[in-house]
C-alpha atoms as a PDB file:
ATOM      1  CA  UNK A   1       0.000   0.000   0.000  1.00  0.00           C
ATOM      2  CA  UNK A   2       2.947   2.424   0.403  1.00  0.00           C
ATOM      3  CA  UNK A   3       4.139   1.731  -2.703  1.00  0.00           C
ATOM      4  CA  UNK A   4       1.107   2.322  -4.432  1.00  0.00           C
ATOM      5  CA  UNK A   5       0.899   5.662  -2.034  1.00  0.00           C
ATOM      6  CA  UNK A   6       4.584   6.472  -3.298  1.00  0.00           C
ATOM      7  CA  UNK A   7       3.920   6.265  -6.532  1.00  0.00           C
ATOM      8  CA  UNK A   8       0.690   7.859  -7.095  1.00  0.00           C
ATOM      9  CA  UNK A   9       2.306  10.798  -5.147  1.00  0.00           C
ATOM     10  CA  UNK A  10       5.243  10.676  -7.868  1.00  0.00           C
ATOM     11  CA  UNK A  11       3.247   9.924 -10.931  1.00  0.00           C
ATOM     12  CA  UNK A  12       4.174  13.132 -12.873  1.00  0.00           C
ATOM     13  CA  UNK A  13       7.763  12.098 -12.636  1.00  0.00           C
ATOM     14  CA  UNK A  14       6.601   8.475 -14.167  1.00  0.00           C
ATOM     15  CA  UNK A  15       4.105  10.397 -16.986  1.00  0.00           C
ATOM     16  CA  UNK A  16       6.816  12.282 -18.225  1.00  0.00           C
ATOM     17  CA  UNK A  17       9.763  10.013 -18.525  1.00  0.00           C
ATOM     18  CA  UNK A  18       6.987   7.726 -20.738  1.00  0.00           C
ATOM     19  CA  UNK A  19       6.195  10.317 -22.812  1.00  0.00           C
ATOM     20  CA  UNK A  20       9.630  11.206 -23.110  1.00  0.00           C
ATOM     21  CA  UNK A  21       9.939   7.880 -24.218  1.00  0.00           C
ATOM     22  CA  UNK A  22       7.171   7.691 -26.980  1.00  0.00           C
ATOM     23  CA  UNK A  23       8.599  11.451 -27.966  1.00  0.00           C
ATOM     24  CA  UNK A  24      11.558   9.318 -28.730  1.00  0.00           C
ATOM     25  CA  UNK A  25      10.034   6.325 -30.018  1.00  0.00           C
ATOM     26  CA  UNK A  26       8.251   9.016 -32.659  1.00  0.00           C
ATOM     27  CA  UNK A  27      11.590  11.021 -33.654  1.00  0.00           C
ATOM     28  CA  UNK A  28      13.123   7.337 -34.478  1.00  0.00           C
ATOM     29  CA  UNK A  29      10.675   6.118 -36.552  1.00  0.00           C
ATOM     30  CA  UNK A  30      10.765   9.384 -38.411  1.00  0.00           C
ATOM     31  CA  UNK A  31      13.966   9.728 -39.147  1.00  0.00           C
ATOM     32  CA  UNK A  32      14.134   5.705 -39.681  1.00  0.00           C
ATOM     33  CA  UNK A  33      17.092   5.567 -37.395  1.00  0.00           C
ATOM     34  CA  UNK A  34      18.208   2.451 -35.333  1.00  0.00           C
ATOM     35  CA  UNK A  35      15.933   1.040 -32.442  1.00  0.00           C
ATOM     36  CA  UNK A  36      18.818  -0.062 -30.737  1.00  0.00           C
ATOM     37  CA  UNK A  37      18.965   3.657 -29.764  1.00  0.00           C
ATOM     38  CA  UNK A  38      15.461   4.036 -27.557  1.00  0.00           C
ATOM     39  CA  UNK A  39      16.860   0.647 -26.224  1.00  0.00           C
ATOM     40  CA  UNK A  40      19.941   2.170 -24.813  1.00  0.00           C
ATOM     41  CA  UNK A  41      17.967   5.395 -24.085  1.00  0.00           C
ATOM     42  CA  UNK A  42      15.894   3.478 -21.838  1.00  0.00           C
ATOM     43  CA  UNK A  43      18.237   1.183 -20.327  1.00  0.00           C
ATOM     44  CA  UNK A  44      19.962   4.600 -19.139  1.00  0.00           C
ATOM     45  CA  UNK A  45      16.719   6.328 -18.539  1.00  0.00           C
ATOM     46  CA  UNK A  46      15.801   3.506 -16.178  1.00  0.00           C
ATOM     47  CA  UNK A  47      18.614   3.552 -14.107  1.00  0.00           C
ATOM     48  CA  UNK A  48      18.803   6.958 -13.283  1.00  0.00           C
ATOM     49  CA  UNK A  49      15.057   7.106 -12.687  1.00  0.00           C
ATOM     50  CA  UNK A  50      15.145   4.112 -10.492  1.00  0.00           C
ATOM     51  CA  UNK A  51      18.278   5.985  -8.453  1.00  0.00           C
ATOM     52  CA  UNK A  52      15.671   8.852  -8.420  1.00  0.00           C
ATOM     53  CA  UNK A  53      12.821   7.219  -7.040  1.00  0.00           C
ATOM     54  CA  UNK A  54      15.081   5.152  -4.584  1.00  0.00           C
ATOM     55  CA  UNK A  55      16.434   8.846  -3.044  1.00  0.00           C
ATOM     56  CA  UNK A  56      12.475  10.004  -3.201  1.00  0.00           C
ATOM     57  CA  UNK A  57      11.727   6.655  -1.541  1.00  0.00           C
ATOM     58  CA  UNK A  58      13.913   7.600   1.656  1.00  0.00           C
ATOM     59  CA  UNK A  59      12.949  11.128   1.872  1.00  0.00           C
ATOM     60  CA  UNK A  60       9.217  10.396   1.177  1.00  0.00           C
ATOM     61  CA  UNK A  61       9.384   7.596   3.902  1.00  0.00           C
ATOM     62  CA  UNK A  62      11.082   9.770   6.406  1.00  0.00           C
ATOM     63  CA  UNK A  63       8.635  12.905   5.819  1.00  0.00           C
ATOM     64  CA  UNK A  64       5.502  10.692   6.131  1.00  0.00           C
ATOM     65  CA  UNK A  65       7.056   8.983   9.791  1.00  0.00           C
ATOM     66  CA  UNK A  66       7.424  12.906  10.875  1.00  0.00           C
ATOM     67  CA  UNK A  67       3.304  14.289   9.795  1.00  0.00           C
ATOM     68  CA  UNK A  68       1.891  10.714  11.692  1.00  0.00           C
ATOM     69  CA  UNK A  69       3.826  12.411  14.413  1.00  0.00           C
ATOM     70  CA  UNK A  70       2.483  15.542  13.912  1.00  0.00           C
ATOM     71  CA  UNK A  71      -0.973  13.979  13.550  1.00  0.00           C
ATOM     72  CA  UNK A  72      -0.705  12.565  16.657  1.00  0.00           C
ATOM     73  CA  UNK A  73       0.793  15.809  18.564  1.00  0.00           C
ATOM     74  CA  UNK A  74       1.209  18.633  16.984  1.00  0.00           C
ATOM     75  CA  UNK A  75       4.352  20.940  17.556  1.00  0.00           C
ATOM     76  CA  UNK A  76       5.818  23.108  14.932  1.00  0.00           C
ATOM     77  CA  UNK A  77       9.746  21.989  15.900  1.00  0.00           C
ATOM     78  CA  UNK A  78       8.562  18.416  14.265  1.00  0.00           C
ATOM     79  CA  UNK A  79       7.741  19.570  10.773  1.00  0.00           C
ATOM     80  CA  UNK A  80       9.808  18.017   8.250  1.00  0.00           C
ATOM     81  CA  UNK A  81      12.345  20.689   5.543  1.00  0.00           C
ATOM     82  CA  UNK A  82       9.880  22.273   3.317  1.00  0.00           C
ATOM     83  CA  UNK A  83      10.815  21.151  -0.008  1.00  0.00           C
ATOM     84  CA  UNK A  84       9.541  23.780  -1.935  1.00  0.00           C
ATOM     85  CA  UNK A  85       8.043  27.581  -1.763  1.00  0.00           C
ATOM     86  CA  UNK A  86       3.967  25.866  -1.145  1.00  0.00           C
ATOM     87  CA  UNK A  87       5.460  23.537   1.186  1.00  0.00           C
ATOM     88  CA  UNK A  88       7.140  26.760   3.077  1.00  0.00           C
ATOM     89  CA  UNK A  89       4.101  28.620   2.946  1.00  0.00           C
ATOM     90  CA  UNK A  90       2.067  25.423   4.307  1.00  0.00           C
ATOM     91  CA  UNK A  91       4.334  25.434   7.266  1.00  0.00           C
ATOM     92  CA  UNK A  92       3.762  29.137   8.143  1.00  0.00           C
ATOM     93  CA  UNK A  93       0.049  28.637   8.189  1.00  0.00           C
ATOM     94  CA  UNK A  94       0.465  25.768  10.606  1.00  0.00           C
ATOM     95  CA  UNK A  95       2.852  27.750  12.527  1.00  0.00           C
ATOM     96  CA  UNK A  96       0.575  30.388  12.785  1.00  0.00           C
ATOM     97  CA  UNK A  97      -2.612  28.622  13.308  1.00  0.00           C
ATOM     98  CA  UNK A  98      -0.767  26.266  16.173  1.00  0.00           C
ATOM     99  CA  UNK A  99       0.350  30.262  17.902  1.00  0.00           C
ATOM    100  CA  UNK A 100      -3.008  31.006  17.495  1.00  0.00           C
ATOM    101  CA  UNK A 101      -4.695  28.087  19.290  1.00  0.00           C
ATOM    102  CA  UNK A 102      -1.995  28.691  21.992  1.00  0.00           C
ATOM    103  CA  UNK A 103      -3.263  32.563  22.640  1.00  0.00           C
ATOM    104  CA  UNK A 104      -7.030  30.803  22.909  1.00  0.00           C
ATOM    105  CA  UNK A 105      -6.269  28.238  25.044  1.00  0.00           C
ATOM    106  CA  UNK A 106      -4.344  30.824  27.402  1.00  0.00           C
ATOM    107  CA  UNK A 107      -7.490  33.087  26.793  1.00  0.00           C
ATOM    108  CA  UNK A 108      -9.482  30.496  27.840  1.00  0.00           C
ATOM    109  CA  UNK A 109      -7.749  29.529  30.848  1.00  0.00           C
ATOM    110  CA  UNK A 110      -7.414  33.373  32.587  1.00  0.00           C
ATOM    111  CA  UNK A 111     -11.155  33.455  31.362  1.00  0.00           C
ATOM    112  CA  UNK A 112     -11.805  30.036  33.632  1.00  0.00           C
ATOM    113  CA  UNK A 113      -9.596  31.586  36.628  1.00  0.00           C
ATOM    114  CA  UNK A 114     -11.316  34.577  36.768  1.00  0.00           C
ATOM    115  CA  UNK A 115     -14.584  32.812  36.462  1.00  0.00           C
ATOM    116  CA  UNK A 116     -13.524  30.392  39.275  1.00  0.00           C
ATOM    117  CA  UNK A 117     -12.139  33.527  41.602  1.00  0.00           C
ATOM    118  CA  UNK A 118     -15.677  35.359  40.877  1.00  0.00           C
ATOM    119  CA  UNK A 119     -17.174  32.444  42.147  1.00  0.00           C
ATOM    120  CA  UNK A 120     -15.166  32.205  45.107  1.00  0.00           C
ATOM    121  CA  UNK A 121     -16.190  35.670  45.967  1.00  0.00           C
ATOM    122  CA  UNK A 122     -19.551  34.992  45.506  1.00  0.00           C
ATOM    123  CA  UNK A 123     -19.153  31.675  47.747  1.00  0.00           C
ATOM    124  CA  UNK A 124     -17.223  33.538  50.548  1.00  0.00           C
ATOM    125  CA  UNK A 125     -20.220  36.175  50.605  1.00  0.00           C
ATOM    126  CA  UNK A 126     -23.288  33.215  50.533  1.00  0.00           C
ATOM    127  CA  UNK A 127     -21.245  31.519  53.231  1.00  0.00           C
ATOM    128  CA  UNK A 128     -21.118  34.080  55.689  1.00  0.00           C
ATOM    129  CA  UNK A 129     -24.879  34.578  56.268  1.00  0.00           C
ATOM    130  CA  UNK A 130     -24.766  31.038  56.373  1.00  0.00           C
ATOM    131  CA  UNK A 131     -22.718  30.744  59.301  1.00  0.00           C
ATOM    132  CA  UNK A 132     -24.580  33.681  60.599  1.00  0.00           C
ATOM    133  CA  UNK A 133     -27.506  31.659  61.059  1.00  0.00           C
ATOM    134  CA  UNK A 134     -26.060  29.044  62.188  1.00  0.00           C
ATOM    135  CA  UNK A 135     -24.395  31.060  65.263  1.00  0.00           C
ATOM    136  CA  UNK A 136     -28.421  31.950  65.824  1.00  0.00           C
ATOM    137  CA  UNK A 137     -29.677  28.848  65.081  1.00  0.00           C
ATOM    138  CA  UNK A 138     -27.052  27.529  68.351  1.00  0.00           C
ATOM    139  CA  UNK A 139     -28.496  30.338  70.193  1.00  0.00           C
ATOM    140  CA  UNK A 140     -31.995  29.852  70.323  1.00  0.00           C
ATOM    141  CA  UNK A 141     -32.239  26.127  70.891  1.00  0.00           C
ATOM    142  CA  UNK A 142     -29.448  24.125  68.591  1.00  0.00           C
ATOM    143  CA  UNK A 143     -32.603  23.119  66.160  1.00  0.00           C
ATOM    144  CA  UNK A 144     -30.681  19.667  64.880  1.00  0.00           C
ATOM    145  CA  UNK A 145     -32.801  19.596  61.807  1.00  0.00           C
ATOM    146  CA  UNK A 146     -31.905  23.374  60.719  1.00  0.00           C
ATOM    147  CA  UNK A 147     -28.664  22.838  61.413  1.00  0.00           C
ATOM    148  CA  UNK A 148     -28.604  20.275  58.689  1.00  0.00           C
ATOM    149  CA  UNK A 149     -30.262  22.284  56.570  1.00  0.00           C
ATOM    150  CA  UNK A 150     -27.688  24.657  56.719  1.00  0.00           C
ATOM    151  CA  UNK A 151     -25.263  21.606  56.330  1.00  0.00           C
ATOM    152  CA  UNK A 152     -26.619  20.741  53.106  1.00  0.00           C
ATOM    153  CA  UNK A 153     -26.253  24.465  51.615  1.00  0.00           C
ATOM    154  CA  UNK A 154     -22.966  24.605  52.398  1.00  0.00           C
ATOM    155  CA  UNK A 155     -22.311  21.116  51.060  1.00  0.00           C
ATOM    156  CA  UNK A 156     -23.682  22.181  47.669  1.00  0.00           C
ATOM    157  CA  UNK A 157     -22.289  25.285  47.159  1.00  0.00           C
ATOM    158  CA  UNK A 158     -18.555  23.331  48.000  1.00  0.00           C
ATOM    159  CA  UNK A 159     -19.335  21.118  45.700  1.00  0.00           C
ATOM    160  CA  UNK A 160     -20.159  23.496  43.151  1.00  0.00           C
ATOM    161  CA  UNK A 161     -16.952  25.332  43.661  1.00  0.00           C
ATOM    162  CA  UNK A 162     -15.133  21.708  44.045  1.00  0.00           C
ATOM    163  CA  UNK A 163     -17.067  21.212  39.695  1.00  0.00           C
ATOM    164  CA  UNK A 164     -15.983  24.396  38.460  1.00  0.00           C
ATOM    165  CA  UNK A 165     -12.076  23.874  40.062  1.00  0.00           C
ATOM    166  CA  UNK A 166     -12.162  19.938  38.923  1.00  0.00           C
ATOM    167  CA  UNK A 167     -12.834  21.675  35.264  1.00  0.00           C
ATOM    168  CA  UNK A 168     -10.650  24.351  35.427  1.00  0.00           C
ATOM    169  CA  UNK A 169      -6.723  22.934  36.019  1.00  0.00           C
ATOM    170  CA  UNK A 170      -5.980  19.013  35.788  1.00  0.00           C
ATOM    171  CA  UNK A 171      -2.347  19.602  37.121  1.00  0.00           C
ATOM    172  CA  UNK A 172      -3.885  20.780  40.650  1.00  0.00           C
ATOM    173  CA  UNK A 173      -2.830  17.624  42.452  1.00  0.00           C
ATOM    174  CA  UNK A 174      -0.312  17.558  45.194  1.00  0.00           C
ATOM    175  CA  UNK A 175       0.443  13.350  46.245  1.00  0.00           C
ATOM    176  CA  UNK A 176       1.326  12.536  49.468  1.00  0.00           C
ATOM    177  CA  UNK A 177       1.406   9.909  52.369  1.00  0.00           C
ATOM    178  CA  UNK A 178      -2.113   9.219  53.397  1.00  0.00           C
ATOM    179  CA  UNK A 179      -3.431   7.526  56.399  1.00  0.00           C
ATOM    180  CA  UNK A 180      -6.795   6.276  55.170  1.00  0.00           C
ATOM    181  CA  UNK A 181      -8.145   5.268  57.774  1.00  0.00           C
ATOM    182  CA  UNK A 182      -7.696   8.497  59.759  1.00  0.00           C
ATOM    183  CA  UNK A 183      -8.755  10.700  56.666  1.00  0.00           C
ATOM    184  CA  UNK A 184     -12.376   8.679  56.452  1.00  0.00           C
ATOM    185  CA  UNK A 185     -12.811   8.706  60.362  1.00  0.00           C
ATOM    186  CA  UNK A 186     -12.383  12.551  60.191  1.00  0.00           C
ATOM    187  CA  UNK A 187     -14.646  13.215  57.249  1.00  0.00           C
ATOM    188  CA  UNK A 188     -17.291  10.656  58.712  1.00  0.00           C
ATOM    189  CA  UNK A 189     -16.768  12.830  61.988  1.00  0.00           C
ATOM    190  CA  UNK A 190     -18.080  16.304  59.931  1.00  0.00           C
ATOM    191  CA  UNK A 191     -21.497  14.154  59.437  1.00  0.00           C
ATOM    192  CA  UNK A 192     -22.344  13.356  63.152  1.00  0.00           C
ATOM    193  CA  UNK A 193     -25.205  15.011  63.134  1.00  0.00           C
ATOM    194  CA  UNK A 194     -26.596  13.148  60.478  1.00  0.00           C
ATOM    195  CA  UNK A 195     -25.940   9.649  62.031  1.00  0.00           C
ATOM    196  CA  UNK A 196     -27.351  10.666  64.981  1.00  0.00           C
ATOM    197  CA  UNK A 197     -30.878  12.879  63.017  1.00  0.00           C
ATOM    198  CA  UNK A 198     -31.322   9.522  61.400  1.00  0.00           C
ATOM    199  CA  UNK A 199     -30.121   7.096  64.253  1.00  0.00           C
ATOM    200  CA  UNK A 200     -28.270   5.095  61.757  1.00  0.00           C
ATOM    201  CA  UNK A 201     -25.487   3.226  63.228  1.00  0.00           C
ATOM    202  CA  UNK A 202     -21.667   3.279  62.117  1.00  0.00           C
ATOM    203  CA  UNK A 203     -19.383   0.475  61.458  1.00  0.00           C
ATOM    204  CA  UNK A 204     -16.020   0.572  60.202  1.00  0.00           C
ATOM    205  CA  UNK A 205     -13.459  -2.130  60.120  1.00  0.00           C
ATOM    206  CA  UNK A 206     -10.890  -3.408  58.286  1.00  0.00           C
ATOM    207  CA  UNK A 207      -6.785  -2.185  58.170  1.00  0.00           C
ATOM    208  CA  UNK A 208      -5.324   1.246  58.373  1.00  0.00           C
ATOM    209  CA  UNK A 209      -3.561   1.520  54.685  1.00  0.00           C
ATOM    210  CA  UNK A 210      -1.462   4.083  53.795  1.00  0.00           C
ATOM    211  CA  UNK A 211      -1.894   5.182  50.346  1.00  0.00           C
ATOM    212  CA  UNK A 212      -0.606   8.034  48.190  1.00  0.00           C
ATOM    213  CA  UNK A 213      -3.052  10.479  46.659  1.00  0.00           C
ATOM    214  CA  UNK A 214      -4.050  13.734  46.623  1.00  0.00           C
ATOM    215  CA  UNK A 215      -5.787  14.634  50.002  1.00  0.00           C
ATOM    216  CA  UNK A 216      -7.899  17.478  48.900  1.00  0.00           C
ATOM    217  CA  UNK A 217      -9.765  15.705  46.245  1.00  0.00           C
ATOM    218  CA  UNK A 218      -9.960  12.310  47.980  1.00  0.00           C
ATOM    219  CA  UNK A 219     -11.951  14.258  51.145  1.00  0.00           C
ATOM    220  CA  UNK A 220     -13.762  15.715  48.253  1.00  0.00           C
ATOM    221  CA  UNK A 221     -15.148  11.927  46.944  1.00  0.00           C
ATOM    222  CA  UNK A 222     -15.738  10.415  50.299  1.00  0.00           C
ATOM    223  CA  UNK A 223     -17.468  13.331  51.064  1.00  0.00           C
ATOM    224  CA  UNK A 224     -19.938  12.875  48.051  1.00  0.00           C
ATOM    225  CA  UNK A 225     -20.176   8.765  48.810  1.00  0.00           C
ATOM    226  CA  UNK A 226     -20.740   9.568  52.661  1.00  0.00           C
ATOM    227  CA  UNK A 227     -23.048  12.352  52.088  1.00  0.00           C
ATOM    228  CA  UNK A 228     -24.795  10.291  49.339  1.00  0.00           C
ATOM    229  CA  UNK A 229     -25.525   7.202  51.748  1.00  0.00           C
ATOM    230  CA  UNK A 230     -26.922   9.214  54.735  1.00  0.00           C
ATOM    231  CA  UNK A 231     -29.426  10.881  52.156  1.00  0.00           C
ATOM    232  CA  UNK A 232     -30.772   8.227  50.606  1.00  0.00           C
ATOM    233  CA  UNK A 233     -30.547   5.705  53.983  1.00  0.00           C
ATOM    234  CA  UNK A 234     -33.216   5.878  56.398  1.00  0.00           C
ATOM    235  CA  UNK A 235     -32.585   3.792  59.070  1.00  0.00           C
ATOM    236  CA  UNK A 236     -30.087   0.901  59.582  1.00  0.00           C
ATOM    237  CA  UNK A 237     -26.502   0.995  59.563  1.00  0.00           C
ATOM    238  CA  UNK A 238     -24.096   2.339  57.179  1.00  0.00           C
ATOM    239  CA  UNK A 239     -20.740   0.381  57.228  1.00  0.00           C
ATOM    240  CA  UNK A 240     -16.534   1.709  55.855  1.00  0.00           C
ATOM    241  CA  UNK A 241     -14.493  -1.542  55.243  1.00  0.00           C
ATOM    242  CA  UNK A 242     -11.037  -0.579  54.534  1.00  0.00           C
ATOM    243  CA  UNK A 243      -8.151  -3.415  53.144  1.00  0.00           C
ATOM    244  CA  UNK A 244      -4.518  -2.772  51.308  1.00  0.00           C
ATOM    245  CA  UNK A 245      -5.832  -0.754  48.412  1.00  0.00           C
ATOM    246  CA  UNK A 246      -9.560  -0.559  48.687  1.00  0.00           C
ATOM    247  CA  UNK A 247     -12.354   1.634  50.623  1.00  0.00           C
ATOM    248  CA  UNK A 248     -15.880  -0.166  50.794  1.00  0.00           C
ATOM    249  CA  UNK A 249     -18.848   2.306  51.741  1.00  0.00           C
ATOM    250  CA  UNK A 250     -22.285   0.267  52.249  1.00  0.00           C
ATOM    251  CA  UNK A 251     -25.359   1.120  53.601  1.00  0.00           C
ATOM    252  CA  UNK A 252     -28.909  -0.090  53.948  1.00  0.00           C
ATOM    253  CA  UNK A 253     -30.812   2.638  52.234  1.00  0.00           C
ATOM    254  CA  UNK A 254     -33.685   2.732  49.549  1.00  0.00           C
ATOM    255  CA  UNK A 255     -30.860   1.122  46.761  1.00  0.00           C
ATOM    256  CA  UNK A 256     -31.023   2.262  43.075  1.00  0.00           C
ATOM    257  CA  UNK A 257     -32.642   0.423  40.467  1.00  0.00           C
ATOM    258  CA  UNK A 258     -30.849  -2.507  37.965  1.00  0.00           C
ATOM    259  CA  UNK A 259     -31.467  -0.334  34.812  1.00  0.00           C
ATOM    260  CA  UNK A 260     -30.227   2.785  36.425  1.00  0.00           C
ATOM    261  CA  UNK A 261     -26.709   1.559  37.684  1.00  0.00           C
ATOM    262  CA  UNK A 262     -25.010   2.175  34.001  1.00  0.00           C
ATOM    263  CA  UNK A 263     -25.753   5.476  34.408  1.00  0.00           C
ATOM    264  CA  UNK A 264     -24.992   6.376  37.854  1.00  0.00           C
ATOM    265  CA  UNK A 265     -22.175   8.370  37.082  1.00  0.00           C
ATOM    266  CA  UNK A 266     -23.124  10.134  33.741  1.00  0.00           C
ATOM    267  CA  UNK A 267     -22.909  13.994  34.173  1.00  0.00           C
ATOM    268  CA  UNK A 268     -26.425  15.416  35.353  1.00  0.00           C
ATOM    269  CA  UNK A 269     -28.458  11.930  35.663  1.00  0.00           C
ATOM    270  CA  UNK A 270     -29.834  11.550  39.020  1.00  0.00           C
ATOM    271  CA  UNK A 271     -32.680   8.532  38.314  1.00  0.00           C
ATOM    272  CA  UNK A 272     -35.746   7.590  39.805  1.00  0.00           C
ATOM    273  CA  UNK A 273     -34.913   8.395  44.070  1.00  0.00           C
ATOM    274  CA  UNK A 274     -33.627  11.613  42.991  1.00  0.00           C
ATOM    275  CA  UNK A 275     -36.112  12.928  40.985  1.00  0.00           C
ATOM    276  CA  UNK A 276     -38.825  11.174  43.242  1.00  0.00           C
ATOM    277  CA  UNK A 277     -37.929  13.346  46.334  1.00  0.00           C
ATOM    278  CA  UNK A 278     -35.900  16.606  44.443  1.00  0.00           C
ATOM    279  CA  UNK A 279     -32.437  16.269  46.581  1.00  0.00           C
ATOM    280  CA  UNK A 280     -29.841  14.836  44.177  1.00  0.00           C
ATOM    281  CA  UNK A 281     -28.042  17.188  41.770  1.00  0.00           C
ATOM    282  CA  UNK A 282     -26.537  14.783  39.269  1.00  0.00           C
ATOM    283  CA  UNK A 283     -22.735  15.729  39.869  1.00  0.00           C
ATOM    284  CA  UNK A 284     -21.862  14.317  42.872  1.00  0.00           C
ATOM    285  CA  UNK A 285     -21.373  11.045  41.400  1.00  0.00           C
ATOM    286  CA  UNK A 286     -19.812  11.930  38.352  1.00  0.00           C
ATOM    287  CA  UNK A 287     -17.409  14.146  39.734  1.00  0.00           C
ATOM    288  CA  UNK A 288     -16.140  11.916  42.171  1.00  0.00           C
ATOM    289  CA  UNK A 289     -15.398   9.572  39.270  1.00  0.00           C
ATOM    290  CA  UNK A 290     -13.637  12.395  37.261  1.00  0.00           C
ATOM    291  CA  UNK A 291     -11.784  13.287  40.561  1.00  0.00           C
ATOM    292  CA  UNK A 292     -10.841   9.350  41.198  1.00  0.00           C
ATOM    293  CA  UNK A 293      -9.698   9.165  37.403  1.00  0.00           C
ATOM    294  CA  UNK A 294      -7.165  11.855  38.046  1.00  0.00           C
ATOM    295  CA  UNK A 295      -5.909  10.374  41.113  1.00  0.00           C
ATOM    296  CA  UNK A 296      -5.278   7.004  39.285  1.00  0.00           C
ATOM    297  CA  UNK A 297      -7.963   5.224  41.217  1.00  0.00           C
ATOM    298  CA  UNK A 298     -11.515   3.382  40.484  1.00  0.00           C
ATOM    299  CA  UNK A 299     -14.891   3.529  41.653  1.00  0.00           C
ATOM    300  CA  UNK A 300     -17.623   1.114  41.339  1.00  0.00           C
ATOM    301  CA  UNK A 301     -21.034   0.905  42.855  1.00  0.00           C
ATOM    302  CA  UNK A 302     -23.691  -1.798  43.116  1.00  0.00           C
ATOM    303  CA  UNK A 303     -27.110  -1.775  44.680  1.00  0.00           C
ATOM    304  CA  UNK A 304     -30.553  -3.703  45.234  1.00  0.00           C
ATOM    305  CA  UNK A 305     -33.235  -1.735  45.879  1.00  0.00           C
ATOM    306  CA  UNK A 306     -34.711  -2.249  49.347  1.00  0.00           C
ATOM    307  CA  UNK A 307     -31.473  -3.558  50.524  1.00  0.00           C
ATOM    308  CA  UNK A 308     -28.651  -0.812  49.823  1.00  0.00           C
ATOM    309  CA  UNK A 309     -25.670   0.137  47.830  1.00  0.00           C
ATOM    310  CA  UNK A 310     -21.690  -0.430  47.874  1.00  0.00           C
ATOM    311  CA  UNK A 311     -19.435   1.965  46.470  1.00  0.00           C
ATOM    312  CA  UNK A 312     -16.028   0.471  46.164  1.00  0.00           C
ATOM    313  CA  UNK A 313     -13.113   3.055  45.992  1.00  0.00           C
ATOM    314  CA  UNK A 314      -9.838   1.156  44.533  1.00  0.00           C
ATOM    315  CA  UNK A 315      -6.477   2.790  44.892  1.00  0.00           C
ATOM    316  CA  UNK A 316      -3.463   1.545  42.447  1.00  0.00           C
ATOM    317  CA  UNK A 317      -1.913  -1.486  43.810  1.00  0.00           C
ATOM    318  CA  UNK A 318       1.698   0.419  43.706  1.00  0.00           C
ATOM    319  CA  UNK A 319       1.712   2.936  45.705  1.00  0.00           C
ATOM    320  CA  UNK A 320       5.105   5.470  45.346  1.00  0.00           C
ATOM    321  CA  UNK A 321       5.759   6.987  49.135  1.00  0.00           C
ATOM    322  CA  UNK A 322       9.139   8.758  47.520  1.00  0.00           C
END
C-alpha cells in the first residue's frame, strides 16, 4: 500500500519520462534511425530514474514517519524541511494557526480563573450569612434539623466550587502519604449530626492503609459517597471496610434500580430516588469519578433496591511513598 501511495504521489515524474519515451520512439521512426537507440535510451533512462525514485523513496518515507507524528501531537519543531516555496508557505500557516490556538487556550484559561475567583467571591459572601444563622440557630435552641439544613447548603455550594475547580486545572494535584483510615474517620466525623438525626449506626473495620493520593480531592469523593448514603438511607446501619488498596462504603438505604446503575455516574443523571424526592443534583457522582480518574484510582457501585448500595473506591496497587 505504500508503494502504491509512493507512486501515485510521484506519478508526474513516471508520466513524463513515458512520454519522453514515446517522444523518442516518434523522432526514431521518423527519421528511420536504429531502435537499438530508444533501447539504450531506456536502459539509461531507467537507471537513473530508479536511483531517483530510490532517493524520493527515503525522503518520502522519512517525511511521512514525521506528519503521523504531527498527527498525533502537533508541535511546529517536528515539521519536516519544506521542499519547496507551497510547502514553506504550508508550514507558516500551521505555525501560525498552532500560535493562534496557543493565545485561545491561554485566553481560555485566565477566562476560567477569573470565572472560578468570581465564584469564590460569591461563595465567601453566601457563606457568611450562612454561618450567621447558624451562630443563631445555636443560640436559640441548637434546632438539629436546621442545622442540617444549613449543612446541606454549604455542602452544595462546595461542591459546586469543588465542579468548576475539577474543570478548570488538571495539574492541581499535590500526592502525598495518606493515612486512610484516619482521613475517612475525620470526614465521617463532619457528618455526626446526620448519624445521629437519622439514628443510623456506624461500622467501620478493616486495616489502616497508607496510600498516596491527593488529600484534597480524595476528602472531596468520600465526602460525596458519605453524604450520598446518609441521604438516601433511612434507618439501619451504614458500614466503611477498609483493606490494602480498597475503601468499601455500604449502607442499607432505599438502593437504586438494575437499569439505572449504568448510568450512575453520567454527568447530570440523578434517576428515579432523585427525581422522586428533588435532593440529588446529578454531579456528585460523576465528579467523584472524574476526581478518582485523576488520582489514578476506580470507583464502582452496586445496589438492590430495598437492601442498599456499595461503592467500592480502589487505589493503584503500587503505591510510590518517595
Amino acid at each position: 500500500m505504500g508503494l502504491i501511495n509512493f507512486l501515485y504521489d510521484h506519478k508526474s515524474l513516471y508520466l513524463i519520462w513515458g512520454a519522453l519515451l514515446l517522444i523518442e520512439v516518434l523522432v526514431l521512426y521518423l527519421y528511420d534511425q536504429p531502435q537499438i537507440i530508444f533501447w539504450d535510451t531506456l536502459l539509461f533512462s531507467a537507471f537513473v530514474i530508479l536511483l531517483a525514485s530510490c532517493i524520493k523513496w527515503f525522503h518520502w518515507q522519512k517525511k511521512l514517519r514525521q506528519l503521523n507524528l504531527l498527527r498525533d501531537n502537533f508541535s511546529s519543531e517536528l515539521l519536516p524541511k519544506s521542499q519547496d516555496q507551497c510547502e514553506q508557505l504550508y508550514q507558516m500557516i500551521a505555525r501560525n494557526l498552532e500560535q493562534q490556538l496557543i493565545t485561545e487556550n491561554e485566553q481560555d484559561r485566565l477566562q476560567k480563573q477569573a470565572m472560578l475567583d468570581d465564584f469564590g467571591i460569591w461563595l465567601h459572601q453566601v457563606k457568611t450569612p450562612v454561618a450567621a444563622l447558624d451562630l443563631l440557630i445555636q443560640a436559640n435552641g441548637r434546632d438539629p434539623k436546621m442545622r442540617a439544613e444549613l449543612f446541606k447548603i454549604n455542602e452544595y455550594l462546595q461542591l459546586m466550587l469543588n465542579y468548576l475547580r475539577q474543570n478548570l486545572d488538571k495539574s492541581d494535584l499535590v500526592f502525598e502519604k495518606v493515612s486512610l483510615a484516619h482521613l475517612t474517620r475525620s470526614v465521617l466525623k463532619k457528618y455526626a449530626l446526620f448519624f445521629s438525626e437519622k439514628d443510623i449506626s456506624l461500622v467501620f473495620k478493616g486495616d489502616d492503609p497508607w496510600v498516596n493520593t491527593d488529600k484534597k480531592w480524595l476528602v472531596f469523593i468520600l465526602e460525596q459517597i458519605i453524604f450520598n448514603a446518609l441521604k438516601y438511607t433511612e434507618h439501619g446501619t451504614i458500614t466503611v471496610t477498609l483493606t490494602e488498596n480498597e475503601l468499601q462504603l455500604s449502607d442499607t438505604g432505599i438502593g437504586i434500580r438494575a437499569e439505572e446503575l449504568p448510568r450512575v455516574f453520567e454527568k447530570g443523571y440523578t434517576g428515579y430516588n432523585g427525581r422522586k424526592d428533588q435532593r440529588a443534583s446529578g454531579l456528585g457522582l460523576y465528579l467523584s469519578k472524574q476526581v478518582a480518574e485523576k488520582l489514578g484510582c476506580t470507583i464502582a457501585l452496586t445496589s438492590t433496591v430495598g437492601q442498599g448500595t456499595t461503592v467500592t473506591l480502589r487505589f493503584p496497587k503500587k503505591q510510590n511513598f518517595d
